[in-house]
Each structure stands twice: as C-alpha cells, then as structure tokens.
Protein backbone atom coordinates (compact mmCIF):
# COMPACT_ATOMS: atom_id res chain seq x y z
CA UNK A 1 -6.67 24.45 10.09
CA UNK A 2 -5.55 22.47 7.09
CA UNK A 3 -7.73 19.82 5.85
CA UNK A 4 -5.96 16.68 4.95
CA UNK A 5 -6.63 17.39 1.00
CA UNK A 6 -5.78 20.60 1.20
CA UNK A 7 -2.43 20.15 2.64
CA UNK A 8 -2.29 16.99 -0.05
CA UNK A 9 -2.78 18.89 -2.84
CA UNK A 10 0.19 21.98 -1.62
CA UNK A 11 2.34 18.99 -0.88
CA UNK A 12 1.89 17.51 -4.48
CA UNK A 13 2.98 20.52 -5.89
CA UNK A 14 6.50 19.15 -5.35
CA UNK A 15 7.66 16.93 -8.23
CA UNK A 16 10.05 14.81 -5.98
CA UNK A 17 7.31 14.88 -3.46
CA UNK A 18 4.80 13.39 -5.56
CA UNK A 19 6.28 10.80 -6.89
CA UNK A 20 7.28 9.19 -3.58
CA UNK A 21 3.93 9.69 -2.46
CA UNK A 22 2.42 8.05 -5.28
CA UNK A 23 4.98 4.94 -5.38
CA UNK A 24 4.35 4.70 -2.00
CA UNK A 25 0.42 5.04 -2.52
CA UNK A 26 0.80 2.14 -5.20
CA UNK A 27 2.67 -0.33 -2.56
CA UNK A 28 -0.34 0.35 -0.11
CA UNK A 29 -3.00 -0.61 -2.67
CA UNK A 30 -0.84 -3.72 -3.57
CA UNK A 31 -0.69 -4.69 -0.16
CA UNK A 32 -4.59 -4.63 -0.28
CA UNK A 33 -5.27 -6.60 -2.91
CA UNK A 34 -2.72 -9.48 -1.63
CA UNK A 35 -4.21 -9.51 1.85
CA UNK A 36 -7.80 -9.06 0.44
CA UNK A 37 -6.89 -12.13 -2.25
CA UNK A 38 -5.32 -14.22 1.03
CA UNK A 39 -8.10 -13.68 3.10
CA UNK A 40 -10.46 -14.64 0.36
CA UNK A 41 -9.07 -17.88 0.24
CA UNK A 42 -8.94 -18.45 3.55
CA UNK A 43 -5.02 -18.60 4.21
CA UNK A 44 -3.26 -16.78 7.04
CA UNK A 45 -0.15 -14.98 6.47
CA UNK A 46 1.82 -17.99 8.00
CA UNK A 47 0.34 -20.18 4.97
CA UNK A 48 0.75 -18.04 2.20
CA UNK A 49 4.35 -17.45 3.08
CA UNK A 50 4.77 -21.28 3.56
CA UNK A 51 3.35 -21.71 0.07
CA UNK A 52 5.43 -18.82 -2.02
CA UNK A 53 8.28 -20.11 -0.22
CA UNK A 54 9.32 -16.61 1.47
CA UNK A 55 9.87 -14.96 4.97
CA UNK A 56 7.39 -13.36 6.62
C-alpha cells in the first residue's frame, strides 16, 4: 500500500497536477491564518463578515 507521500510525490510529477495542488494548498493555508487571526480576536465568523461587509 501507498503511503500518502509516496503517492504525493508520483502525483506531483504532473506539471498540470502540481500546480492545482499547490494553488489549492496555498488557499488552505490562507484560510488558516484568517480563521486563526479571527479567533485570536475573539470574533465569530458572523462578526467578521458583518465587519468586512461580505456574505458568509
């Protein structure tokens, strides 16, 4: 059985591949720092979309 990685790294070997995965890796860790930025101030999803002025 494949590990994770392993399969990762065959995967990667595609150009087209790889650069979806890593545009998609780069929304994830944006994501993260938002929510770990909003949660360090204390606000809720509901109030930080009620202060940027956006939908949820």
């Amino acid at each position: 059985m494949k590990t994770f990685q392993k399969h990762l790294n065959e995967k990667s070997k595609d150009i087209e591949f790889k650069r979806f995965y890593d545009e998609e890796k780069g929304l994830i860790n944006l994501s993260l720092k938002i929510q770990n930025k909003r949660t360090g101030l204390g606000l809720s999803q509901k109030e930080l979309v009620n202060k940027a002025k956006i939908t949820q």
